[in-house]
Every structure is written in structure tokens, then in C-alpha cells.
Protein backbone atom coordinates (compact mmCIF):
# COMPACT_ATOMS: atom_id res chain seq x y z
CA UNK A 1 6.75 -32.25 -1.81
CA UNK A 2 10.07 -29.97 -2.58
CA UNK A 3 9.75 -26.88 -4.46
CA UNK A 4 11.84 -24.68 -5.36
CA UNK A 5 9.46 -21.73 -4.53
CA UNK A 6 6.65 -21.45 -2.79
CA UNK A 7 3.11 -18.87 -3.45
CA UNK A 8 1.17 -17.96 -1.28
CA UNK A 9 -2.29 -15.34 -1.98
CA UNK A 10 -5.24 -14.64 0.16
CA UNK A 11 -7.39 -11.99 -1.32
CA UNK A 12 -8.75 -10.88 -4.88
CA UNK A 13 -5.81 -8.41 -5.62
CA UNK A 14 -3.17 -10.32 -4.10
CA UNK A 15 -3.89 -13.51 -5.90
CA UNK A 16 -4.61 -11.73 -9.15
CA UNK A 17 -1.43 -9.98 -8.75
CA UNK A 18 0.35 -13.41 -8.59
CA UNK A 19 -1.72 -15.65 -10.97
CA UNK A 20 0.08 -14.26 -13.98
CA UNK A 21 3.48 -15.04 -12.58
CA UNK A 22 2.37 -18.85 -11.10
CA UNK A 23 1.72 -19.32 -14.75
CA UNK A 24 5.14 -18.41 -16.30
CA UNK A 25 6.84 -20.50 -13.60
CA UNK A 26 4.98 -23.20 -14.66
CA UNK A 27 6.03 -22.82 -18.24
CA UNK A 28 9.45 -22.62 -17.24
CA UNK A 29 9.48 -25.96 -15.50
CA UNK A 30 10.24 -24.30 -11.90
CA UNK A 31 9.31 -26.59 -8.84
CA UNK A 32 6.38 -24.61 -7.05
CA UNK A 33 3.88 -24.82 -4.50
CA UNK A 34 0.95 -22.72 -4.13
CA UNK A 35 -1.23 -21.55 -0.80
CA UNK A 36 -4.12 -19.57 -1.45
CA UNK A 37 -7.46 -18.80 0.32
CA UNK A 38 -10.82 -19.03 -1.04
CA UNK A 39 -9.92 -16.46 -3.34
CA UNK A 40 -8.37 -18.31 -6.60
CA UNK A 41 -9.18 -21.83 -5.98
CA UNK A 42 -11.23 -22.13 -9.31
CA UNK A 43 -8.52 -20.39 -10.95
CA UNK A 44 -5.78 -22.54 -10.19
CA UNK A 45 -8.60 -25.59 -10.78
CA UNK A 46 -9.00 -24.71 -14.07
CA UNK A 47 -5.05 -24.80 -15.35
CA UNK A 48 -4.96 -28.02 -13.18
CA UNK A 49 -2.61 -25.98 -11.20
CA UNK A 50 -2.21 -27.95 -7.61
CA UNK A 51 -2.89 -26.07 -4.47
CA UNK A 52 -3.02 -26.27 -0.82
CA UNK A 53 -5.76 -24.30 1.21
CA UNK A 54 -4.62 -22.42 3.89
CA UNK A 55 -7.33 -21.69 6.48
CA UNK A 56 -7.41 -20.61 10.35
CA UNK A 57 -5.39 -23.82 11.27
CA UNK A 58 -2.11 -22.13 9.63
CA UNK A 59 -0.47 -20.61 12.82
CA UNK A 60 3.03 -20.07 12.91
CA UNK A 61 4.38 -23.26 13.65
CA UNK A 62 2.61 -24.86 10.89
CA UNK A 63 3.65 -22.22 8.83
CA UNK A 64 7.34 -23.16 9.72
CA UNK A 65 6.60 -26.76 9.09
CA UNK A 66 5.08 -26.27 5.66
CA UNK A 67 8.14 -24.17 4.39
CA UNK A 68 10.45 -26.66 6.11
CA UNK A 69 8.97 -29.58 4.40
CA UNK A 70 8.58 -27.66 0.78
CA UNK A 71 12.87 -26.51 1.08
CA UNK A 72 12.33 -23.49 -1.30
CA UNK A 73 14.83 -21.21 -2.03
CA UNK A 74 12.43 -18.42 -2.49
CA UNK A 75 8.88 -17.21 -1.27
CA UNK A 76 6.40 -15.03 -3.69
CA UNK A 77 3.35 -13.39 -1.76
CA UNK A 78 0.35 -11.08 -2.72
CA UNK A 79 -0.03 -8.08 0.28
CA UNK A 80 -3.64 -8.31 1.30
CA UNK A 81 -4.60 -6.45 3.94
CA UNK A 82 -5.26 -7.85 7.19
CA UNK A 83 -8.68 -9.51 7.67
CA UNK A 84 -10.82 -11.16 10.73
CA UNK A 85 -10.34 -14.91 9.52
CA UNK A 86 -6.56 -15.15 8.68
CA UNK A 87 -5.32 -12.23 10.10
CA UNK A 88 -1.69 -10.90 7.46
CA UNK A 89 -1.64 -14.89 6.78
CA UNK A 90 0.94 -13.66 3.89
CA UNK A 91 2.67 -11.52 6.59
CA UNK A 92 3.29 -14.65 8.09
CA UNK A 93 4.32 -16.29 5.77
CA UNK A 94 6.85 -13.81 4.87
CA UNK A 95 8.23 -13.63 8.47
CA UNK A 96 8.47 -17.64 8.63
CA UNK A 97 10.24 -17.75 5.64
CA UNK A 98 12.73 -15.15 7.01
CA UNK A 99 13.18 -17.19 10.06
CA UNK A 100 14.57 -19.93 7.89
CA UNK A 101 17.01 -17.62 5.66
CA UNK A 102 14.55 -18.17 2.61
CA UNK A 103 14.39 -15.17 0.30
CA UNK A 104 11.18 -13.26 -0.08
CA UNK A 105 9.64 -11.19 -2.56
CA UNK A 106 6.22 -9.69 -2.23
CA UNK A 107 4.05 -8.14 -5.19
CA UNK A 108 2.58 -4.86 -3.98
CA UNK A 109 -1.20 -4.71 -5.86
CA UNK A 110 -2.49 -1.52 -5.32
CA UNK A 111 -1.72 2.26 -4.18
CA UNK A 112 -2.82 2.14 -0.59
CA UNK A 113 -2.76 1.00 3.04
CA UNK A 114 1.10 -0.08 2.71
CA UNK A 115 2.14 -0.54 6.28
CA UNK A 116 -0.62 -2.49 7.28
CA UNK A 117 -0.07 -5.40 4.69
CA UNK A 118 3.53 -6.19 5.35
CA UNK A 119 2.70 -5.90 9.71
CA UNK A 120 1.19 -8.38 12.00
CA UNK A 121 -1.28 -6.32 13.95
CA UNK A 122 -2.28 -2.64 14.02
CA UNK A 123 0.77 -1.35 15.57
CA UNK A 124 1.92 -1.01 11.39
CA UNK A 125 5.55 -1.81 13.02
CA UNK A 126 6.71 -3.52 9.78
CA UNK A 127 7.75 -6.85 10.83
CA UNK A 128 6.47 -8.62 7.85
CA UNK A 129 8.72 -7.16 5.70
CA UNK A 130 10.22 -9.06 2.67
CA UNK A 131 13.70 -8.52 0.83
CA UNK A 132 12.29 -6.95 -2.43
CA UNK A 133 8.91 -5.42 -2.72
CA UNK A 134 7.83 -5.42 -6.34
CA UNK A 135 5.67 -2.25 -6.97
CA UNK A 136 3.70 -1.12 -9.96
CA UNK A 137 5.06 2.37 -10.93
CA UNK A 138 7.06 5.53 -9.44
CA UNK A 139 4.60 6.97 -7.32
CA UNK A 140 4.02 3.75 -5.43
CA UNK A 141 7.67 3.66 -4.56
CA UNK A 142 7.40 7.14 -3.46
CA UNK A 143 4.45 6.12 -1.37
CA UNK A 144 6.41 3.23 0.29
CA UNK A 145 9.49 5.49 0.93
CA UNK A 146 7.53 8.27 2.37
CA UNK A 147 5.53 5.84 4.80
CA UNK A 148 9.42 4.54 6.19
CA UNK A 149 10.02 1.43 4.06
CA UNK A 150 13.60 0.73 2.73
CA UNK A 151 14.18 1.94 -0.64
CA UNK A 152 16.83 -0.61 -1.10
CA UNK A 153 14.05 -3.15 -0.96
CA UNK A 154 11.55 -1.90 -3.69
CA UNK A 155 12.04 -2.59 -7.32
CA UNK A 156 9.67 -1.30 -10.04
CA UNK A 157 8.33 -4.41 -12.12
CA UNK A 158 4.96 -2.92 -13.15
CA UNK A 159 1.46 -5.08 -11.91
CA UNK A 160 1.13 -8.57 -13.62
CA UNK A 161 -2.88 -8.18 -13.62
CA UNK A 162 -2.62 -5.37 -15.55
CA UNK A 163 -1.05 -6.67 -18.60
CA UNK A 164 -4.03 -8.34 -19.15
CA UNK A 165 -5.51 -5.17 -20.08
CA UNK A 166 -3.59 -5.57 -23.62
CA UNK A 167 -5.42 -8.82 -24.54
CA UNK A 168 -8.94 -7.49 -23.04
CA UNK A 169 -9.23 -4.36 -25.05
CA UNK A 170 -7.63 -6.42 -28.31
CA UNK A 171 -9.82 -9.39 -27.88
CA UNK A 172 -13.01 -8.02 -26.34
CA UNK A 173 -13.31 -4.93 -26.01
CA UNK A 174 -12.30 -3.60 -30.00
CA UNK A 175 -13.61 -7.06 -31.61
CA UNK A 176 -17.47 -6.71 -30.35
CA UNK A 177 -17.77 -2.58 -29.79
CA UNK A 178 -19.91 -0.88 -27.19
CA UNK A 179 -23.37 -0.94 -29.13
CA UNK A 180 -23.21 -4.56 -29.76
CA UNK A 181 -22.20 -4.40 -26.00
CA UNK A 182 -25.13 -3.05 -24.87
CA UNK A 183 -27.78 -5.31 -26.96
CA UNK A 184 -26.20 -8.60 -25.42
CA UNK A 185 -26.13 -6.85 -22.00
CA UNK A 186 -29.64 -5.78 -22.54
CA UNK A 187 -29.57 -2.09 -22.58
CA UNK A 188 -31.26 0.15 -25.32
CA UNK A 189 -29.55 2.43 -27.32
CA UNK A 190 -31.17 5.17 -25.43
CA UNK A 191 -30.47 3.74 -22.36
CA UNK A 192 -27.74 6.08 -20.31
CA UNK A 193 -25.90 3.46 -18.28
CA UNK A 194 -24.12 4.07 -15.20
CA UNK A 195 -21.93 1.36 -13.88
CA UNK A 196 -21.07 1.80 -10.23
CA UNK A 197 -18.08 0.07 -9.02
CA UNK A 198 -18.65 -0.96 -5.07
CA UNK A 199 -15.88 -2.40 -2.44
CA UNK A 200 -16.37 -3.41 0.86
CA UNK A 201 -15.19 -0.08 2.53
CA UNK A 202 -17.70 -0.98 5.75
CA UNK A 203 -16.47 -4.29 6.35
CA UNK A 204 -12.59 -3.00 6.52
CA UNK A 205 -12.76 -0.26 7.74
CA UNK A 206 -15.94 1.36 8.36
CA UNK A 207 -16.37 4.53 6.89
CA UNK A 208 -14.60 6.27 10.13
CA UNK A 209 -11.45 5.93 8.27
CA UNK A 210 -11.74 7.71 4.76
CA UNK A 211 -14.80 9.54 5.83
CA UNK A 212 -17.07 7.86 3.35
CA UNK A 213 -18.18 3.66 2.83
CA UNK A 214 -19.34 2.54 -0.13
CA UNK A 215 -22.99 2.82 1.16
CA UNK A 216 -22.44 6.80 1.46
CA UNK A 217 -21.64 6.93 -2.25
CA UNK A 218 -24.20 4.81 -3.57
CA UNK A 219 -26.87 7.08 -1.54
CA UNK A 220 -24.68 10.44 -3.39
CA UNK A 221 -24.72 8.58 -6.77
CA UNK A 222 -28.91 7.65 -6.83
CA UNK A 223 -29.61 11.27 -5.62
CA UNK A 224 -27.14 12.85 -8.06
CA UNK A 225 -28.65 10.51 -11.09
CA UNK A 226 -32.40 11.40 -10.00
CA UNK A 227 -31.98 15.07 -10.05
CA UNK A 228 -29.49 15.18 -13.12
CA UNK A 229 -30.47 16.13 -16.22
CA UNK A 230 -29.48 13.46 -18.12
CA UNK A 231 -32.31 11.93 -20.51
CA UNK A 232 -34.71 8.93 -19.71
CA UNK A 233 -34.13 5.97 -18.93
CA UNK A 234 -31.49 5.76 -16.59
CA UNK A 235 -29.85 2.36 -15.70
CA UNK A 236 -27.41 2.41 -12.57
CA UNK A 237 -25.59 -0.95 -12.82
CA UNK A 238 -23.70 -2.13 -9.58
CA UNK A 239 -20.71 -4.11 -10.05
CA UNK A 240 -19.94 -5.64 -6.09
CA UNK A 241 -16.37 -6.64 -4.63
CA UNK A 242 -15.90 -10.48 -4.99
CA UNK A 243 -15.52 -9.74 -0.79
CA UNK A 244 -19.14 -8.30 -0.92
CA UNK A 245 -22.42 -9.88 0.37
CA UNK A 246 -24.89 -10.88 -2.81
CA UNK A 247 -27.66 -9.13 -0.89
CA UNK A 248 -25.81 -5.92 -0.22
CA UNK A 249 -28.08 -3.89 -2.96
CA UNK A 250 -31.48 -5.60 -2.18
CA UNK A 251 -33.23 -3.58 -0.08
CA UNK A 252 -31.59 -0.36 -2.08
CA UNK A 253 -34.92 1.58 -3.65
CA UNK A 254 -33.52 4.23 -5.65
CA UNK A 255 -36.80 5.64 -6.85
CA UNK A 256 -36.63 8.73 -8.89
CA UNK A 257 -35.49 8.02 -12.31
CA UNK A 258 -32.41 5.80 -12.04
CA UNK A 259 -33.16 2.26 -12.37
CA UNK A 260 -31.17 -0.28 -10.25
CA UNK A 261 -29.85 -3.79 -11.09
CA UNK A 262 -27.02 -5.94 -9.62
CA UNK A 263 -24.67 -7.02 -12.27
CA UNK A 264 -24.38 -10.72 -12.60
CA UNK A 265 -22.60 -11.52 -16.27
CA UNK A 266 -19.17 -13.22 -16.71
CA UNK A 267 -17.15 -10.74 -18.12
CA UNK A 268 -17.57 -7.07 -16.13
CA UNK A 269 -14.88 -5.78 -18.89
CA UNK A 270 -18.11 -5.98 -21.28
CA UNK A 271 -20.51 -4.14 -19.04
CA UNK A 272 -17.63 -1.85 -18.56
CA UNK A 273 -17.33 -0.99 -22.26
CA UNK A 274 -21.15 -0.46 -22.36
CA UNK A 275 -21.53 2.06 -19.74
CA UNK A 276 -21.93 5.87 -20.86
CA UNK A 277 -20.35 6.41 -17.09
CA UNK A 278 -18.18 4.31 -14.52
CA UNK A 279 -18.40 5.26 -11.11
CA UNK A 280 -16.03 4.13 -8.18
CA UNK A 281 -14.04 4.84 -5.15
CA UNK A 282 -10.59 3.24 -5.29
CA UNK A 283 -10.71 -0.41 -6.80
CA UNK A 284 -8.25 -1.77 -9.28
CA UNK A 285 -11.13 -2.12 -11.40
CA UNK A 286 -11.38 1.24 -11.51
CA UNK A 287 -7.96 1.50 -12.73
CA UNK A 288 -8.48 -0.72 -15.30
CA UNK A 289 -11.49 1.26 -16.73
CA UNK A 290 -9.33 3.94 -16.67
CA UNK A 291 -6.05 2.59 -18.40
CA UNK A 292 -8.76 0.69 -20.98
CA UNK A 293 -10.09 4.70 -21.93
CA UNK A 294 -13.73 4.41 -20.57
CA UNK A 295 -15.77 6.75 -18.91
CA UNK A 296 -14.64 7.08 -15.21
CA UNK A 297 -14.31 8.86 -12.18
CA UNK A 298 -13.68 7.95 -8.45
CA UNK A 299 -16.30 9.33 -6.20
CA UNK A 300 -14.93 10.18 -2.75
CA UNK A 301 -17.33 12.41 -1.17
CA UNK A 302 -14.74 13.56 1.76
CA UNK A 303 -12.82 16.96 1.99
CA UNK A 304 -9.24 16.15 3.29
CA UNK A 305 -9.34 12.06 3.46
CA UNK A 306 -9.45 9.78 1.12
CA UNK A 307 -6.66 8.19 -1.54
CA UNK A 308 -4.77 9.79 -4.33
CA UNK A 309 -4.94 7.42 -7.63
CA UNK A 310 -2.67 6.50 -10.23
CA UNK A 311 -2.23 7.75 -13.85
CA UNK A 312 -4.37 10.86 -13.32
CA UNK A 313 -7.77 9.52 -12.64
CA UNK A 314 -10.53 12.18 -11.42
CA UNK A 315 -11.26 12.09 -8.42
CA UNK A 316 -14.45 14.04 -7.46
CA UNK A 317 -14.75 15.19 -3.59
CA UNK A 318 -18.46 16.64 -3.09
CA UNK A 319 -21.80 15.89 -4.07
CA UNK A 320 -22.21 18.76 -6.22
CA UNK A 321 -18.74 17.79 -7.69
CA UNK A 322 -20.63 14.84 -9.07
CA UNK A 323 -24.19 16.64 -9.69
CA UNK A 324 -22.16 18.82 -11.59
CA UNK A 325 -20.28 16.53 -13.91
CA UNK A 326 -24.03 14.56 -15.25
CA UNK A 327 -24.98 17.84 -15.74
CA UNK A 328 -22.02 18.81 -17.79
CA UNK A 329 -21.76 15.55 -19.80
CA UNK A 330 -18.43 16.30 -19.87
CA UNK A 331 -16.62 13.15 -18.91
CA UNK A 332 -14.82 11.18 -22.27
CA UNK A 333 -11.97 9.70 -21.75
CA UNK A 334 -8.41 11.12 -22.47
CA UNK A 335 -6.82 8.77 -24.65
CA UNK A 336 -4.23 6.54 -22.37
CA UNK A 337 -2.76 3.47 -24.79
CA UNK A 338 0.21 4.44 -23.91
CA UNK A 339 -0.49 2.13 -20.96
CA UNK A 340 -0.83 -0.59 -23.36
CA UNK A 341 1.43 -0.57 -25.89
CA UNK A 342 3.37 -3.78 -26.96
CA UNK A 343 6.72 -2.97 -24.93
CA UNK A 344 4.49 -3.10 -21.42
CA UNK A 345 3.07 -6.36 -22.83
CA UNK A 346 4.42 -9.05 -19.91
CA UNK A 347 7.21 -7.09 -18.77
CA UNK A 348 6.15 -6.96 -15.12
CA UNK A 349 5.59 -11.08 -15.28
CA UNK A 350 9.37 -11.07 -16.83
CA UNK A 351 10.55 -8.82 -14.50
CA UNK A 352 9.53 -10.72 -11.14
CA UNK A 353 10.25 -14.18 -13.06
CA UNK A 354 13.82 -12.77 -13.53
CA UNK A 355 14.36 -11.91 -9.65
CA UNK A 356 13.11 -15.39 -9.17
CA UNK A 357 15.47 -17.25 -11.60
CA UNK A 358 18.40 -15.11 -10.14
CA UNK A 359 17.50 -16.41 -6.60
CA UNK A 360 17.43 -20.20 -7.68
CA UNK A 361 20.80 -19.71 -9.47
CA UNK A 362 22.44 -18.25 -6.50
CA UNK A 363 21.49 -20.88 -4.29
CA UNK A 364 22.10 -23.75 -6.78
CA UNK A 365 25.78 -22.02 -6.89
CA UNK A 366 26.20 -22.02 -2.92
């Protein structure tokens, strides 16, 4: 089938990164196709949005053939990093569609690890790169600049997912409130509730790389919570990665006074709301907590490595840094609506749509 552009996602952040702007081409009546890997297939299923699934089979010459066959005038990836099944499949993608004088535009999703999502092995030589990289704010353009991309390329659109954010905290979060929160989650109003915010640091890079894994912290955060001085009962929530193993807390015994459970509800945003606390390392979910004006802090129990955030979150470096902080109960949130107010509200999905439309036009005029 012919489109007129052509997506293509592999992991959480890349495909939620794109999802908001498959939609608005939709609405517009654009041609599309979409390629996506495990992640976002129910997503897509449930706006009866068509799909194809790419898989280990998608080397570069069927690559080539695919975009051949499809004719688009432009290509719209995510940036996941590279992983052991697929390899930079959007990388790929991008390169292919180079190859064939078809423009590109990639949607950077998060503050980190840039060189490594637009090459095609660990030599971070860039050869993945598009025309435009769309990036969420100034300091992620700095980033990409200081790290030796092409400023000429990057254009600041803002971050489709989190627009969201405006119709999460209007129609969920300030609608129900955190006490009625925490009855339907189960928690007691006396109930200090921790929500700890994991990622699979182990499985991409072990914890040789930032100095710390996710299993590091959550050892940090149950000792910190046992000998803080917090009052009873003590409920340490964990919220895994969508790339996480269901067993991963199972055999965790905290002990002490904190009380473990793995959190299994529809809607984290809700058990986000609820928590007295929000613990994490560097998800976007993290950001979110923190642009939505709950309780957070990333934990990244390293000296000298690790990742700076956006928008000012705390980031906490030692395990007394953390003991300290329960013991302080100092942690509300600074107000930050700012973030949502109604001018941000789908500007980034305008934004990229716009690049797109001006691409089609172009070629419909050659």
C-alpha cells in the first residue's frame, strides 16, 4: 500500500513519543503506514489503527523493499536505544530511507544516551542520522550539540507524550483527589506510601555504566525506609518498566518496617497521586510526576556518574542523601503548572505535524 509517510517505533518511549502524532495524521486524512514492535500493538489495536510488525526478519534489504513499496515522501521514527533482538531497527530505518532520498524526522524522547540511538553499533559514529531531530526543550539541544550532532538538524517541538499530562491532572488527577486515591488503591490514611519507580538499568547496561542498576537502589531505598523515622505502616509500592520481568521483585524481602507490593492497577498516574513519596532514577515517568507537582526525587546513589534531569528535578547522590530527606520530611513539591498551561496544550503534536505537511507539499510541488 502507498503512503505518504511512513512510522516506525520500537520501544515504550519511542512509540509513546509518536502515538500522539500517528493520531493527528490520521485526523488529517494523511496516507500512513505504521511499523512498531511489541511495544504499541494494543495501542494502535484499539483506534483500529493498521500496523505492520517488524521483527528480526527486517534486515536491510527488506527494509529497502518496504519503503520502496510504501513511496513516502517522509519517514517519522521514535530513537530507542539499541537492544539484543532488533538491534537500532529505527536507525535503520532512518538510514534506508536516506538511501532512497526520503526525508526523515526523528522524535528525540528523553534526555540521555543520544549518540547511541541515531548509530548502528557501539562505535556511536552517527550514521543513523535523520534531517531534523525534534527535541523536547533547550537543554536537550544543548545536549545534542555538545555530544557533535548538527545544530542545523534539531528543532525544538516539545515531547508529544507529555501533553498528555494536561488532560491527566484535569481529568484524573484534580476530579478524584489523593485521599479518595488511596481508599480505591487500598492504602489507609495512615499509611505513608512510597512509590518506587524501577527501569531495567541491568538489562541495558549493567550497572558498570552509571555506577548504580536499579537493584542497587531498591536495596538503598528498603534500608533507608527501615531505619527512617517515618511513622508505621510503611508501604513501598514498585512501579516496573513495561521492559521489566513480572518476577523481578519476588524474591525481594524487605523486612524491617517497609512493606513491599508490586503495583498491578491500570492507571499508575493514580498510584502516583497517592504516594506521600515517588522514588526513581531517570524514567520519563519520573518526569511526569514531577511536571504533574508530586512528591519526587531521582535516586542515583553514584558520586560523579549518572544523568542530569530536566526542569530541576532532585537528584539525590548518597545513601545518607536519601536517609536524610525521610528524616527531614521535607520533600513537597514546588509548584510547576507552568508546564501545563493551555498554550503547551498540543503544540509539540502541531509542531512535528507542521514539518510533516511542509514535506508533503514540497514534494507534491516537485
Amino acid at each position: 500500500m502507498k503512503a505518504d509517510c511512513v512510522f516506525v517505533g520500537n520501544q515504550p518511549g519511542s512509540f509513546n513519543a509518536l502515538f500522539p502524532v500517528i493520531r493527528e495524521i490520521r485526523s488529517r486524512r494523511i496516507l500512513f503506514q505504521c511499523f512498531v514492535a511489541d511495544h504499541g500493538q494494543e495501542t494502535l489495536r484499539q483506534e483500529n489503527i493498521p500496523f505492520r510488525i517488524v521483527d528480526g526478519s527486517y534486515d536491510e534489504k527488506t527494509i529497502l523493499r518496504v519503503l520502496q513499496d510504501a513511496g513516502p515522501k517522509a519517514l517519522i521514527s521514535g530513537s530507542s536505544l539499541r537492544d539484543s533482538r532488533l538491534g537500532n531497527i529505527e536507525g535503520r530505518f532512518i538510514a534506508a530511507a536516506r538511501s532512497l532520498g526520503i526525508f526523515t524526522i526523528s522524535i528525540l524522547d528523553f534526555w540521555s544516551n543520544y549518540r547511541i540511538r541515531y548509530s548502528s553499533d557501539s562505535r556511536e559514529t552517527l550514521d543513523c542520522l535523520p534531517n531534523v531531530i525534534c527535541v523536547a526543550d533547550e537543554s536537550m539541544k544543548e545536549g545534542l550539540v555538545d555530544e557533535g550532532f548538527p545544530e542545523s538538524s534539531i528543532q525544538i517541538t516539545g515531547n508529544p507524550y507529555l501533553e498528555r499530562l494536561w488532560d491527566i491532572k484535569e481529568n484524573t488527577l484534580d476530579k478524584a483527589g489523593p485521599l479518595h486515591l488511596r481508599s480505591k488503591l487500598g492504602f489507609s490514611q495512615n499509611d505513608f506510601v512510597v512509590s518506587f519507580l524501577s527501569q531495567p538499568i541491568a538489562l541495558d547496561h549493567g550497572a558498570e555504566k552509571w555506577g548504580y542498576d536499579e537493584n542497587m537502589v531498591m536495596r538503598d531505598l528498603i534500608e533507608a525506609l527501615n531505619r527512617s523515622s517515618l511513622p508505621h505502616p510503611i508501604k513501598l509500592v514498585v512501579k516496573r518498566h513495561p521492559r521489566e520481568n513480572s518476577g523481578s521483585w519476588k524474591e525481594a524481602t524487605p523486612g524491617g518496617r517497609a512493606v513491599l507490593s508490586d503495583f498491578t492497577g491500570a492507571n499508575v498516574y493514580e498510584l502516583l497521586a497517592a504516594s506521600d513519596l515517588i522514588v526513581g532514577m531517570t524514567s520519563m515517568l519520573l518526569v511526569e510526576a514531577h511536571l504533574l507537582d508530586l512528591n519526587c526525587v531521582s535516586y542515583q546513589p553514584h558520586e560523579t556518574k549518572g544523568l542530569k534531569l530536566p526542569y530541576g528535578i532532585n537528584i539525590l547522590k548518597r545513601p545518607s542523601d536519601l536517609q536524610n530527606l525521610l528524616n527531614s520530611k521535607t520533600f513537597e513539591a514546588q509548584n510547576r503548572n507552568y508546564f501545563l498551561g493551555p498554550e503547551k496544550r498540543n503544540a509539540s503534536v502541531r509542531a512535528i505535524c507542521q514539518l510533516i505537511e511542509n514535506q508533503l507539499s514540497r514534494r507534491h510541488r516537485s
